[in-house]
PDB file of N, CA and C in Angstrom:
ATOM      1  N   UNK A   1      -7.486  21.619 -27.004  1.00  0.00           N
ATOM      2  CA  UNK A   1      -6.638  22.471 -27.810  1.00  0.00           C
ATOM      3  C   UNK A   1      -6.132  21.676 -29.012  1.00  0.00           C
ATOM      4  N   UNK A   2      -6.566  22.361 -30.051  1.00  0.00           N
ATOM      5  CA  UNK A   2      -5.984  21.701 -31.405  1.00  0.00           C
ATOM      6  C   UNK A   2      -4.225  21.910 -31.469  1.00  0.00           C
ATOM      7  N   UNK A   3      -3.836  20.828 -32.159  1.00  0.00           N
ATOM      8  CA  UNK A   3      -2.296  20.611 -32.778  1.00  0.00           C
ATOM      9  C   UNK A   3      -1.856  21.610 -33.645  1.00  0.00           C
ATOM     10  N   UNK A   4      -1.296  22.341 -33.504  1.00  0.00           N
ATOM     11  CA  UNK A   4      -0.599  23.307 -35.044  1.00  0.00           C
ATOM     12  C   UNK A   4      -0.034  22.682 -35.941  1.00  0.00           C
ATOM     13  N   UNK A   5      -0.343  22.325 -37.539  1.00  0.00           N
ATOM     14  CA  UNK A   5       1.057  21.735 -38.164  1.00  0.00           C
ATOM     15  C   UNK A   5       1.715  22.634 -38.400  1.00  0.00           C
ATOM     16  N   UNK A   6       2.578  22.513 -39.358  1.00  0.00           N
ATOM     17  CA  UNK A   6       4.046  23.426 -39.466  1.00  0.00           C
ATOM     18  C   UNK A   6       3.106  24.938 -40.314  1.00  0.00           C
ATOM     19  N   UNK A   7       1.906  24.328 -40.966  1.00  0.00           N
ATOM     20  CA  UNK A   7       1.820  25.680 -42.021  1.00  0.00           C
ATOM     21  C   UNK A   7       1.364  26.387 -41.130  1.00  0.00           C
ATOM     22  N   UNK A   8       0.358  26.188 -40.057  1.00  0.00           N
ATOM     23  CA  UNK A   8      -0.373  26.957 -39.117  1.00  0.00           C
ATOM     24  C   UNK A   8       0.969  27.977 -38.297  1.00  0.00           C
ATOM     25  N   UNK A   9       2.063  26.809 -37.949  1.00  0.00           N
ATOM     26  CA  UNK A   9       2.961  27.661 -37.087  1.00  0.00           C
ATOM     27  C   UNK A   9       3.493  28.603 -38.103  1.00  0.00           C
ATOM     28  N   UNK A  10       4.051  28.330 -38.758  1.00  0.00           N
ATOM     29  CA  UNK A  10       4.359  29.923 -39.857  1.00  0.00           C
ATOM     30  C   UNK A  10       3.658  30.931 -40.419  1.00  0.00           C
ATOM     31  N   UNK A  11       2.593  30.407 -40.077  1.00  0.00           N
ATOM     32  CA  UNK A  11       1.457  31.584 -39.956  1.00  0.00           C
ATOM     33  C   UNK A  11       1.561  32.637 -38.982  1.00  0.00           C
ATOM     34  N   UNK A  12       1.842  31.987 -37.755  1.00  0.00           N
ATOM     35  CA  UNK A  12       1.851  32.053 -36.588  1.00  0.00           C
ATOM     36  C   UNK A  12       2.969  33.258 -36.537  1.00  0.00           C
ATOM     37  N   UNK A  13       3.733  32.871 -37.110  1.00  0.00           N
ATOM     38  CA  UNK A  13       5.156  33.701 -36.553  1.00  0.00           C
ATOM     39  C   UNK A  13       5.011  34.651 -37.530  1.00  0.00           C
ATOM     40  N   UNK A  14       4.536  34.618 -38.686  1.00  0.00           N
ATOM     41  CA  UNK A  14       4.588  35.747 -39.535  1.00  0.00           C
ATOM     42  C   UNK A  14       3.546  36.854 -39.369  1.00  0.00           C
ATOM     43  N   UNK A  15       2.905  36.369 -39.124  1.00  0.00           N
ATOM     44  CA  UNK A  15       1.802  37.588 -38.764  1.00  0.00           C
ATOM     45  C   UNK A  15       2.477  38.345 -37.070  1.00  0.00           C
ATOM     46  N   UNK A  16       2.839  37.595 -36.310  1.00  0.00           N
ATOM     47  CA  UNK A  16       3.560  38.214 -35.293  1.00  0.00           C
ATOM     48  C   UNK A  16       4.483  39.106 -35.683  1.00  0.00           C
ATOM     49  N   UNK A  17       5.067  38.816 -37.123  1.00  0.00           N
ATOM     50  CA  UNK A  17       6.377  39.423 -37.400  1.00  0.00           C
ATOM     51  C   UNK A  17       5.805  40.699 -38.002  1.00  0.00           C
ATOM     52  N   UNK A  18       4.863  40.420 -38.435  1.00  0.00           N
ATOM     53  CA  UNK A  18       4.101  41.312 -39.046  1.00  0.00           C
ATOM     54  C   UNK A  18       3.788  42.348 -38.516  1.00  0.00           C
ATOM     55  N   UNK A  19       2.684  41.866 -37.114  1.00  0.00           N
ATOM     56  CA  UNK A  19       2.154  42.780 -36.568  1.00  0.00           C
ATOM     57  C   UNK A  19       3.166  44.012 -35.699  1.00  0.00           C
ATOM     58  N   UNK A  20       4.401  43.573 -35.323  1.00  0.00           N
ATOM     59  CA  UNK A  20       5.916  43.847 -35.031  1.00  0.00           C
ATOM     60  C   UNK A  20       6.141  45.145 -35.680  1.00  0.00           C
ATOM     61  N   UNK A  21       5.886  45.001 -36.968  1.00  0.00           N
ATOM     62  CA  UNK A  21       6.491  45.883 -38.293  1.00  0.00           C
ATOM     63  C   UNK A  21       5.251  47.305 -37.972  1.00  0.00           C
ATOM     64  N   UNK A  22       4.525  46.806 -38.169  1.00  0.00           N
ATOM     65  CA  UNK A  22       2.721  47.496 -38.003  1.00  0.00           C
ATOM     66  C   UNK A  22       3.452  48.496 -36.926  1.00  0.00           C
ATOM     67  N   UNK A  23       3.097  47.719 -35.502  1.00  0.00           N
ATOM     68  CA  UNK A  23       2.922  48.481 -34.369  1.00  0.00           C
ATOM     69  C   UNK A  23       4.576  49.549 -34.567  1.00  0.00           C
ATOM     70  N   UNK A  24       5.636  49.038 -34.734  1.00  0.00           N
ATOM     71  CA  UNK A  24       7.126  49.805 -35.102  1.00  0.00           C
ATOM     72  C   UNK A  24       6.726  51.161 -35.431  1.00  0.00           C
ATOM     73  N   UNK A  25       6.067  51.182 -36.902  1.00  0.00           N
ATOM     74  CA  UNK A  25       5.931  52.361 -37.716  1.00  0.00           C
ATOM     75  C   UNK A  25       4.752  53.315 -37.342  1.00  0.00           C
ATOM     76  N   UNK A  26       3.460  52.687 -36.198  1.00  0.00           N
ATOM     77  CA  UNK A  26       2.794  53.155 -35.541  1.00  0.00           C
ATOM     78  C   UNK A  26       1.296  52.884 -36.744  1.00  0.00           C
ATOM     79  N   UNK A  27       0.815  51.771 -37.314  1.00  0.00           N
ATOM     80  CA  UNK A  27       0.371  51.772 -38.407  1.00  0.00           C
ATOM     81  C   UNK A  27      -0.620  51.081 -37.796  1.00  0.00           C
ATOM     82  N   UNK A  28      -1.478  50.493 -38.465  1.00  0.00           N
ATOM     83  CA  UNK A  28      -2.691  49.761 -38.026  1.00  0.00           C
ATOM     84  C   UNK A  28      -2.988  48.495 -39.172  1.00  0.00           C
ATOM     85  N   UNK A  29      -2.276  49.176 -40.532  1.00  0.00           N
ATOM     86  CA  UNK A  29      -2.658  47.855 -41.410  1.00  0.00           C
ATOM     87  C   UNK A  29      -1.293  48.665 -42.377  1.00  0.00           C
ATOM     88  N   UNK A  30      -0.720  47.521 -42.939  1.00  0.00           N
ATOM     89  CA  UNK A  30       0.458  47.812 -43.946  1.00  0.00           C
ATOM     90  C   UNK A  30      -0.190  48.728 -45.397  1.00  0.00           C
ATOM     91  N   UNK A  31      -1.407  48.791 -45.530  1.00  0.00           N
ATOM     92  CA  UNK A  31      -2.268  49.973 -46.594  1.00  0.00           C
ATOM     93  C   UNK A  31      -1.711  51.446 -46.265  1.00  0.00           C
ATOM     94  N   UNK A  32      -1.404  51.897 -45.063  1.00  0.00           N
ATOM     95  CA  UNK A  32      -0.742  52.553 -44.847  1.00  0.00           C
ATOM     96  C   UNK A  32       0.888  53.430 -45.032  1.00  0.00           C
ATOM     97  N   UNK A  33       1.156  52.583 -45.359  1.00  0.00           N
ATOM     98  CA  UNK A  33       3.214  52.087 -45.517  1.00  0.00           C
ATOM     99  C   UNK A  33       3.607  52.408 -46.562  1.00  0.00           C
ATOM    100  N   UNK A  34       4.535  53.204 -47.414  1.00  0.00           N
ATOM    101  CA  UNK A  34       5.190  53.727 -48.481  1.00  0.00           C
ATOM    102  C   UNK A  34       5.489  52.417 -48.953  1.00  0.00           C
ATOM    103  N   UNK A  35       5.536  51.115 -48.353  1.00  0.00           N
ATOM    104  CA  UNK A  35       6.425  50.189 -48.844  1.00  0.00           C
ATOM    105  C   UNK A  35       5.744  48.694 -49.199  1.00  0.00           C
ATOM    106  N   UNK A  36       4.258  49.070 -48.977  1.00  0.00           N
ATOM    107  CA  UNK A  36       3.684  47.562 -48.909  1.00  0.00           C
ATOM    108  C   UNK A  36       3.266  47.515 -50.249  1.00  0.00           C
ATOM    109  N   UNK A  37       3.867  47.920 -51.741  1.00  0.00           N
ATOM    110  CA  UNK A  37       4.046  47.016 -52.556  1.00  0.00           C
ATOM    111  C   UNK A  37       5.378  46.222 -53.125  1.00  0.00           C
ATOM    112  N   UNK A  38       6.226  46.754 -52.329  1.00  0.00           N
ATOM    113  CA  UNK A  38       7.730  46.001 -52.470  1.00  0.00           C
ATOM    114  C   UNK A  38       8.159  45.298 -50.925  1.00  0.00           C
ATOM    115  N   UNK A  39       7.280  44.978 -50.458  1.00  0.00           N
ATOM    116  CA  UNK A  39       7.443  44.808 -48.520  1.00  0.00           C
ATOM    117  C   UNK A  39       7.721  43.264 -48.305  1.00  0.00           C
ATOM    118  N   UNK A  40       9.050  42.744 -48.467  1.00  0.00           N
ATOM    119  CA  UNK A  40       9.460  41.177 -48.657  1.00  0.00           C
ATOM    120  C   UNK A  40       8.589  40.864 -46.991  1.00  0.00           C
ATOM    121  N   UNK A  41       8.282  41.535 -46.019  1.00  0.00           N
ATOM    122  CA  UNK A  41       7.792  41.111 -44.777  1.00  0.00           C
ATOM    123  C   UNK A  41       6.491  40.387 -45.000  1.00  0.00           C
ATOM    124  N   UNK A  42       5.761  41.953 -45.765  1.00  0.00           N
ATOM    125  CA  UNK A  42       4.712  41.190 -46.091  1.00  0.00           C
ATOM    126  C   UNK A  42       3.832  40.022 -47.113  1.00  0.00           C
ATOM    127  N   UNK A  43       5.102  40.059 -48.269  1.00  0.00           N
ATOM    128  CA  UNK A  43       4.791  39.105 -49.164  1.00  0.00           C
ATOM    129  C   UNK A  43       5.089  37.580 -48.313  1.00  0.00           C
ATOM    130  N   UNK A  44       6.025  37.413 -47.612  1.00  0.00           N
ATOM    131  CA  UNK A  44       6.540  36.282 -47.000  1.00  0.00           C
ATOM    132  C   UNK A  44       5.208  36.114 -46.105  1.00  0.00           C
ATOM    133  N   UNK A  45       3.872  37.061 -45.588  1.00  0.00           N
ATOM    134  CA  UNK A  45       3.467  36.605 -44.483  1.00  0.00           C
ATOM    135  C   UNK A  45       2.099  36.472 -45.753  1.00  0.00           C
ATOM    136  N   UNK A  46       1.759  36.903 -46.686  1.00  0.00           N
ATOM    137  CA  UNK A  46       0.494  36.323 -47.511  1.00  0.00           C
ATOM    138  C   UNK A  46       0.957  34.548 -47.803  1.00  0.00           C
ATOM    139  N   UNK A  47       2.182  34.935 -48.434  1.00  0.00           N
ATOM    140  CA  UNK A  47       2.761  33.452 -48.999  1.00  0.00           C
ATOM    141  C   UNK A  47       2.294  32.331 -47.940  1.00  0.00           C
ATOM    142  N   UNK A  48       2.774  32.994 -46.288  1.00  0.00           N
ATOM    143  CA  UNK A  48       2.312  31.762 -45.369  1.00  0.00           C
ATOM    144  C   UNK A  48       0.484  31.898 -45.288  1.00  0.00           C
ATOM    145  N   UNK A  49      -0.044  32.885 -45.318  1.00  0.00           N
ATOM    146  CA  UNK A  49      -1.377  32.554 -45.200  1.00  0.00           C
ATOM    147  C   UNK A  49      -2.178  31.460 -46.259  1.00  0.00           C
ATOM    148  N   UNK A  50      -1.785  31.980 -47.706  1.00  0.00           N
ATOM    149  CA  UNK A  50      -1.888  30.749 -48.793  1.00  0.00           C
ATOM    150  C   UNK A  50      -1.534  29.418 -48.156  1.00  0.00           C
ATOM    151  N   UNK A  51      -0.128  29.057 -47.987  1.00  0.00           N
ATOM    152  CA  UNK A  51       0.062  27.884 -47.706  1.00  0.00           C
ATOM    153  C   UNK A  51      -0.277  27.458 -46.513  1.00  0.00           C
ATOM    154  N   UNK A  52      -0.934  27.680 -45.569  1.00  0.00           N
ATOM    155  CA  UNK A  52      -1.641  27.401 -44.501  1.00  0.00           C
ATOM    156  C   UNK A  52      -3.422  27.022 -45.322  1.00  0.00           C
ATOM    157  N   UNK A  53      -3.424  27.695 -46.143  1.00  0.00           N
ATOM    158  CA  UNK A  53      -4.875  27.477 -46.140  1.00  0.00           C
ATOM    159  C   UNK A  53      -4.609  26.063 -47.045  1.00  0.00           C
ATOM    160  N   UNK A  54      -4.039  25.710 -47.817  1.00  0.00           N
ATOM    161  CA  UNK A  54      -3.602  24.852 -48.755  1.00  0.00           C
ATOM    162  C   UNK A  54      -2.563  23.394 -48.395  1.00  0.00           C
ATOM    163  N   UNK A  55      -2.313  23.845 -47.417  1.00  0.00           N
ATOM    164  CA  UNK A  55      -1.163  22.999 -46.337  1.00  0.00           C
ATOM    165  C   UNK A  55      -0.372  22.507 -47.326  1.00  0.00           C
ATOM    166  N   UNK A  56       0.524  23.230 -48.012  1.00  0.00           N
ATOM    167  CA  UNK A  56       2.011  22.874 -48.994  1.00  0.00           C
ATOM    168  C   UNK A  56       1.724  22.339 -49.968  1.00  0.00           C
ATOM    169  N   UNK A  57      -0.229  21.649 -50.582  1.00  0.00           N
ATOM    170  CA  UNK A  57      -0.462  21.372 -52.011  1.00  0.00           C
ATOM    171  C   UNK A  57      -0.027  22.078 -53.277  1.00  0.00           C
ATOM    172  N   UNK A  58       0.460  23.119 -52.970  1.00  0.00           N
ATOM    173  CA  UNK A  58       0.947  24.158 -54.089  1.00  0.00           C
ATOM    174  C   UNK A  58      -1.007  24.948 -54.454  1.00  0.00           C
ATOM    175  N   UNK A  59      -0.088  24.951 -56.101  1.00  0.00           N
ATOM    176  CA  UNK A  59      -1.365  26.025 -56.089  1.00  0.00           C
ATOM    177  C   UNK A  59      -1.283  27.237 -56.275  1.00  0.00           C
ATOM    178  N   UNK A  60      -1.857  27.949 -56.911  1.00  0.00           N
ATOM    179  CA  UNK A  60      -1.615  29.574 -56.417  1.00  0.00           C
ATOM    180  C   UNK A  60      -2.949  30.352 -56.782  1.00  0.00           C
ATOM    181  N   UNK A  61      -3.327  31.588 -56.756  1.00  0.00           N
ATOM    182  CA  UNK A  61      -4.313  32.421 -55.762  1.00  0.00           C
ATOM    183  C   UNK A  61      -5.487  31.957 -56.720  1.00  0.00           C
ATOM    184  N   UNK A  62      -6.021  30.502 -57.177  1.00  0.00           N
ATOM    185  CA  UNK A  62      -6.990  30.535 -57.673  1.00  0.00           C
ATOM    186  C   UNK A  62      -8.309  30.279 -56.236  1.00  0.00           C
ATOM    187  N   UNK A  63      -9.529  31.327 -56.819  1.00  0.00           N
ATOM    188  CA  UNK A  63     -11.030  31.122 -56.161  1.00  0.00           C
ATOM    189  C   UNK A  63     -12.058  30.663 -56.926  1.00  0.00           C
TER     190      UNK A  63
END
């Protein structure tokens, strides 16, 4: 079993928090939601997916 660092664990919890919000409103993906372009839940849980993939180098959404 691999080690989590910290970006992995806030990944971790945000997408939980996430999926929380999802299952609440009875939704399947936040595309759904009156609110997922002002949705601080879900901006906070992309923000951790970025910085997980990047592990806190900064940066932002360049491919």
């Amino acid at each position: 079993m691999a080690i989590q660092d910290q970006w992995e664990i806030a990944l971790e919890q945000k997408t939980q928090e996430l999926q929380a919000c999802q299952q609440e409103r009875g939704l399947k993906s936040c595309l759904g939601c009156p609110k997922v372009n002002a949705c601080e839940l879900r901006d906070a849980y992309v923000r951790a997916v970025y910085e997980s993939m990047n592990k806190g180098s900064g940066g932002g959404f360049e491919f």
